[in-house]
C-alpha atoms as a PDB file:
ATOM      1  CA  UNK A   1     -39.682  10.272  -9.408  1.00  0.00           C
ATOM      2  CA  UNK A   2     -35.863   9.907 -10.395  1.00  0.00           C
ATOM      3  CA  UNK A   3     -35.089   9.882 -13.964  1.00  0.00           C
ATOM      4  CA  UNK A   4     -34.004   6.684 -15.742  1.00  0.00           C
ATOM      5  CA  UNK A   5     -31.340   7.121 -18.089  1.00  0.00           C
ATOM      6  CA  UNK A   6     -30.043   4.174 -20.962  1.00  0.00           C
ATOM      7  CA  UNK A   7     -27.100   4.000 -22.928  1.00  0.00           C
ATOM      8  CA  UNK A   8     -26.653   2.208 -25.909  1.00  0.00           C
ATOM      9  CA  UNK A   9     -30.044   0.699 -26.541  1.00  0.00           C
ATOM     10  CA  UNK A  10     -31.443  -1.130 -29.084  1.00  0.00           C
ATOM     11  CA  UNK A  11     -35.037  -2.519 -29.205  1.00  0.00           C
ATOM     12  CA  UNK A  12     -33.576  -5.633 -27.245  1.00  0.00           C
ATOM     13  CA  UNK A  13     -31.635  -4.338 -24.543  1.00  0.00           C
ATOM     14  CA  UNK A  14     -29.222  -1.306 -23.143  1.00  0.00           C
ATOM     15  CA  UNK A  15     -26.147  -1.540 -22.394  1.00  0.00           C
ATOM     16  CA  UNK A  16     -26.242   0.623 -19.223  1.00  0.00           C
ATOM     17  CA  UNK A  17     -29.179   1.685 -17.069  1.00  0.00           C
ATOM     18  CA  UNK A  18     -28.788   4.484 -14.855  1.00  0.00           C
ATOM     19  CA  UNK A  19     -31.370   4.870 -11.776  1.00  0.00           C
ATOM     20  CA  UNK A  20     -31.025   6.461  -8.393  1.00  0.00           C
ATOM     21  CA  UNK A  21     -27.313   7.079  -8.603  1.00  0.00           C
ATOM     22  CA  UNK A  22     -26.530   3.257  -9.627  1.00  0.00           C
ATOM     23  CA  UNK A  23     -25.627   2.036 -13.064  1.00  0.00           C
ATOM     24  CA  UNK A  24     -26.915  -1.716 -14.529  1.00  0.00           C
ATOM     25  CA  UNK A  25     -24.810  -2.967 -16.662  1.00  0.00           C
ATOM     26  CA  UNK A  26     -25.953  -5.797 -19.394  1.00  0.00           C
ATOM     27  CA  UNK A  27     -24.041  -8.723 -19.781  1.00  0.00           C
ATOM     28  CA  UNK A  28     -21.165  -8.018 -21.384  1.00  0.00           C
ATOM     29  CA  UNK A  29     -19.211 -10.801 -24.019  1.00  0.00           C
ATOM     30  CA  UNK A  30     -16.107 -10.840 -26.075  1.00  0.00           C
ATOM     31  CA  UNK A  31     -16.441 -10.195 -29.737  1.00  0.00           C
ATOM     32  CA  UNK A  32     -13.200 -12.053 -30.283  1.00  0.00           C
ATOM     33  CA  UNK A  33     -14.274 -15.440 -29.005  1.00  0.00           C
ATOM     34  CA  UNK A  34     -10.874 -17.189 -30.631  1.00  0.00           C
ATOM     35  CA  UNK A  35      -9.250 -16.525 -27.792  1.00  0.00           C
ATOM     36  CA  UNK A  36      -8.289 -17.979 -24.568  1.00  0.00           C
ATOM     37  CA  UNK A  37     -10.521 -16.971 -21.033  1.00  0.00           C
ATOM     38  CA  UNK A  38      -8.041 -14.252 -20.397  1.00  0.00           C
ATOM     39  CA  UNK A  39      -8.040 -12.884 -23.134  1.00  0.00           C
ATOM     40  CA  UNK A  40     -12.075 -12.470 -23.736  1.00  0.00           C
ATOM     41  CA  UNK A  41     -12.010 -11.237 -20.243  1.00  0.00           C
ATOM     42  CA  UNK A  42      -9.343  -8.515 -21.036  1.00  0.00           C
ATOM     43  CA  UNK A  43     -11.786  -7.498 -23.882  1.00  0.00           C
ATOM     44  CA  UNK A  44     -15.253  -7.739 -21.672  1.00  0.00           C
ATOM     45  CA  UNK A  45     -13.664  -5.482 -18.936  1.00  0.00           C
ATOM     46  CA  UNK A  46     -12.450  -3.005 -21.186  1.00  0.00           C
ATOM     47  CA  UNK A  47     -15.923  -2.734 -22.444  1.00  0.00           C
ATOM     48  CA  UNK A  48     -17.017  -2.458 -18.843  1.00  0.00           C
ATOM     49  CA  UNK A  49     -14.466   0.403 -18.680  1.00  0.00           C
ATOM     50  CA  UNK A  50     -15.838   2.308 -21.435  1.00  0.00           C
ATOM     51  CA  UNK A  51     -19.514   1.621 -20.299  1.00  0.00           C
ATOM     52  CA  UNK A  52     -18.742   3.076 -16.510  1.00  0.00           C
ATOM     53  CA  UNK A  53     -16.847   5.539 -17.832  1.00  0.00           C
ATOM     54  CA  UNK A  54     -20.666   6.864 -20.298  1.00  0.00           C
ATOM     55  CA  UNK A  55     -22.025   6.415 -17.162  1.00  0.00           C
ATOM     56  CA  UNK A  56     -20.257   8.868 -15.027  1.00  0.00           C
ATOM     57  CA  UNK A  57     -18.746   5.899 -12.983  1.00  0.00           C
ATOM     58  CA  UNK A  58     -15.245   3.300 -13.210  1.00  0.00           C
ATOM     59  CA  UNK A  59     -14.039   0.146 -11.547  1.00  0.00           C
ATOM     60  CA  UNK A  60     -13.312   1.587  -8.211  1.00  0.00           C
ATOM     61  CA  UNK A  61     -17.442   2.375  -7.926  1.00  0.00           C
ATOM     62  CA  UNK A  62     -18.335  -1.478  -8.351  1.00  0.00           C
ATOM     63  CA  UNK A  63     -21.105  -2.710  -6.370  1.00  0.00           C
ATOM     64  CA  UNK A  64     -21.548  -6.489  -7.674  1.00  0.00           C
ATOM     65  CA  UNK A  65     -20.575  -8.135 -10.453  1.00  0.00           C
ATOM     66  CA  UNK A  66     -21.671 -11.846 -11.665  1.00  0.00           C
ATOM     67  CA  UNK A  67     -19.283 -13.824 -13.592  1.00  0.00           C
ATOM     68  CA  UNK A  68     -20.448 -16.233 -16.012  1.00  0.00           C
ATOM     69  CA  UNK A  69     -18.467 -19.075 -17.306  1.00  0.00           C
ATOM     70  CA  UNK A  70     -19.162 -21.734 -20.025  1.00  0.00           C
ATOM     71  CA  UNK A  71     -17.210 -24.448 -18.172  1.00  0.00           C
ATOM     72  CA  UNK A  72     -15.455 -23.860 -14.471  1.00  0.00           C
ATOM     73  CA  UNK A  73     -11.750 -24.994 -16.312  1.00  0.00           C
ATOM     74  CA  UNK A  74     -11.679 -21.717 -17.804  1.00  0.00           C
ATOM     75  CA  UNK A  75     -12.075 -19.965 -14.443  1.00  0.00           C
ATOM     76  CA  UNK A  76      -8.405 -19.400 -13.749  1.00  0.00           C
ATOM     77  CA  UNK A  77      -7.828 -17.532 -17.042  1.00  0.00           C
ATOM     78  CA  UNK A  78     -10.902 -15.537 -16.269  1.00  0.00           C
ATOM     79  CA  UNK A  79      -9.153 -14.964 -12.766  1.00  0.00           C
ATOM     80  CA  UNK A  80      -5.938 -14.144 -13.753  1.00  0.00           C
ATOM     81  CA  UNK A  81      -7.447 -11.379 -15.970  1.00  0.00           C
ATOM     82  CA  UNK A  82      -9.790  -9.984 -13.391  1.00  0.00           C
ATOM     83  CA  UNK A  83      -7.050  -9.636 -10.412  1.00  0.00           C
ATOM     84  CA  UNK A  84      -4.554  -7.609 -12.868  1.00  0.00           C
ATOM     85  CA  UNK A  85      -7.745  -5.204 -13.998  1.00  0.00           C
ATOM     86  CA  UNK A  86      -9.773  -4.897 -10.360  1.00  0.00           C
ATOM     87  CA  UNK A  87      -9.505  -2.305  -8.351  1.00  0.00           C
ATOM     88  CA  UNK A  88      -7.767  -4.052  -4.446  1.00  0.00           C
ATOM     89  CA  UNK A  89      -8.964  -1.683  -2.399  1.00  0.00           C
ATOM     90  CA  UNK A  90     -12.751  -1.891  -3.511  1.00  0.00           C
ATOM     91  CA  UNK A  91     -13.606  -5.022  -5.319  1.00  0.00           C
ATOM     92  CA  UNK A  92     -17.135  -5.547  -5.750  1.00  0.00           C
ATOM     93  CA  UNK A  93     -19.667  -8.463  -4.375  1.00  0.00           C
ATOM     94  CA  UNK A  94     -18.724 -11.341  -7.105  1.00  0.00           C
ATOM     95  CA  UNK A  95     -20.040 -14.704  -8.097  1.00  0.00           C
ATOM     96  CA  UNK A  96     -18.847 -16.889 -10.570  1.00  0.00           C
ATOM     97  CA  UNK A  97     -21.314 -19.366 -12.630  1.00  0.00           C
ATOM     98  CA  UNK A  98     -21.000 -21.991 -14.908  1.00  0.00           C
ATOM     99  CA  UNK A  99     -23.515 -21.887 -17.571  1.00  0.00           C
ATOM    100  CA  UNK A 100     -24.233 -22.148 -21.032  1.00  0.00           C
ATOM    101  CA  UNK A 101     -23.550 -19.342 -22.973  1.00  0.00           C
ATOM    102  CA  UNK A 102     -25.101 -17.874 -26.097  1.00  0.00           C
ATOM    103  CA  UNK A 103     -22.361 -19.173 -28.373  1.00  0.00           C
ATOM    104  CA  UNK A 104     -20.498 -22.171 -27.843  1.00  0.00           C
ATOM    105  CA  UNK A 105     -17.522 -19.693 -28.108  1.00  0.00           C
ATOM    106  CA  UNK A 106     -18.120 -17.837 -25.800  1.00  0.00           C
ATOM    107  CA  UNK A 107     -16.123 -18.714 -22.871  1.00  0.00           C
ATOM    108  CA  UNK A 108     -17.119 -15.484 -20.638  1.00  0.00           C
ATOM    109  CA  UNK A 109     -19.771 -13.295 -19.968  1.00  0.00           C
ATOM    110  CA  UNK A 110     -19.557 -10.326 -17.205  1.00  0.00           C
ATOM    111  CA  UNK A 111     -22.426  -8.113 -15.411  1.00  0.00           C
ATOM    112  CA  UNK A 112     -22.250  -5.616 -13.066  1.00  0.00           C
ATOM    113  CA  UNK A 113     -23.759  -2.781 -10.877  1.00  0.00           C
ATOM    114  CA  UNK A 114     -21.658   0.005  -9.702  1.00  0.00           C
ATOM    115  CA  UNK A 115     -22.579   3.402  -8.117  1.00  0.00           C
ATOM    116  CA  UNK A 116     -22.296   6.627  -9.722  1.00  0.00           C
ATOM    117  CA  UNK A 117     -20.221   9.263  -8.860  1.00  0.00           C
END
C-alpha cells in the first residue's frame, strides 16, 4: 500500500494530499476578497504555487483544475489572470462553474490535481 502524505492540515481539511505520485489540492480562495477577479486569482494561484511547490510538483505538472466562480461576469478577470500565470505548453483539464461561494466576497475559488515529479 502507497503512503498518503498531507500538508497543511487542520481537523477540517488539508491543503494538499499526496497519493500514488498525484497531489489533491483543496480549494483554494483569496484572503483579500476587496479586490477585483484578477486580482483574487493572482493571489489563489500563487498559493497554488507554493502548495505544488511542498508537494514536490509546479504548474507545468497540472492534471485538472476546476474553477469556481460566484457569478460568470467575473470570468474574464479570472481569465485574464489565469492565461498570464498557466503554463501554454501543458495546461491542465479545466472547468469553470458558477456557484455560490462561502463568502459573498469571494469572487473565486480554484482546485486542482497535478502529478508529482
Amino acid at each position: 500500500m502507497s503512503n498518503i502524505t498531507r500538508h497543511q492540515s487542520n481537523s477540517r481539511l488539508s491543503r494538499a494530499v499526496v497519493h500514488n505520485g498525484v497531489v489533491y489540492l483543496a480549494g483554494t480562495t483569496a484572503d483579500n476578497c476587496t479586490v477585483s477577479s484578477k486580482g483574487q486569482t493572482e493571489e489563489i494561484l500563487g498559493k497554488i504555487d507554493a502548495l505544488l511547490k511542498l508537494a514536490g510538483s509546479d504548474k507545468s505538472r497540472l492534471l485538472s483544475a476546476v474553477v469556481y466562480v460566484a457569478d460568470m461576469r467575473v470570468k474574464p478577470g479570472m481569465d485574464e489572470a489565469w492565461m498570464k500565470w498557466i503554463d501554454p505548453k501543458n495546461p491542465p483539464a479545466r472547468a469553470t462553474v458558477e456557484t455560490r461561494l462561502g463568502t459573498p466576497e469571494t469572487l473565486v475559488e480554484i482546485m486542482v490535481t497535478a502529478a508529482v515529479q
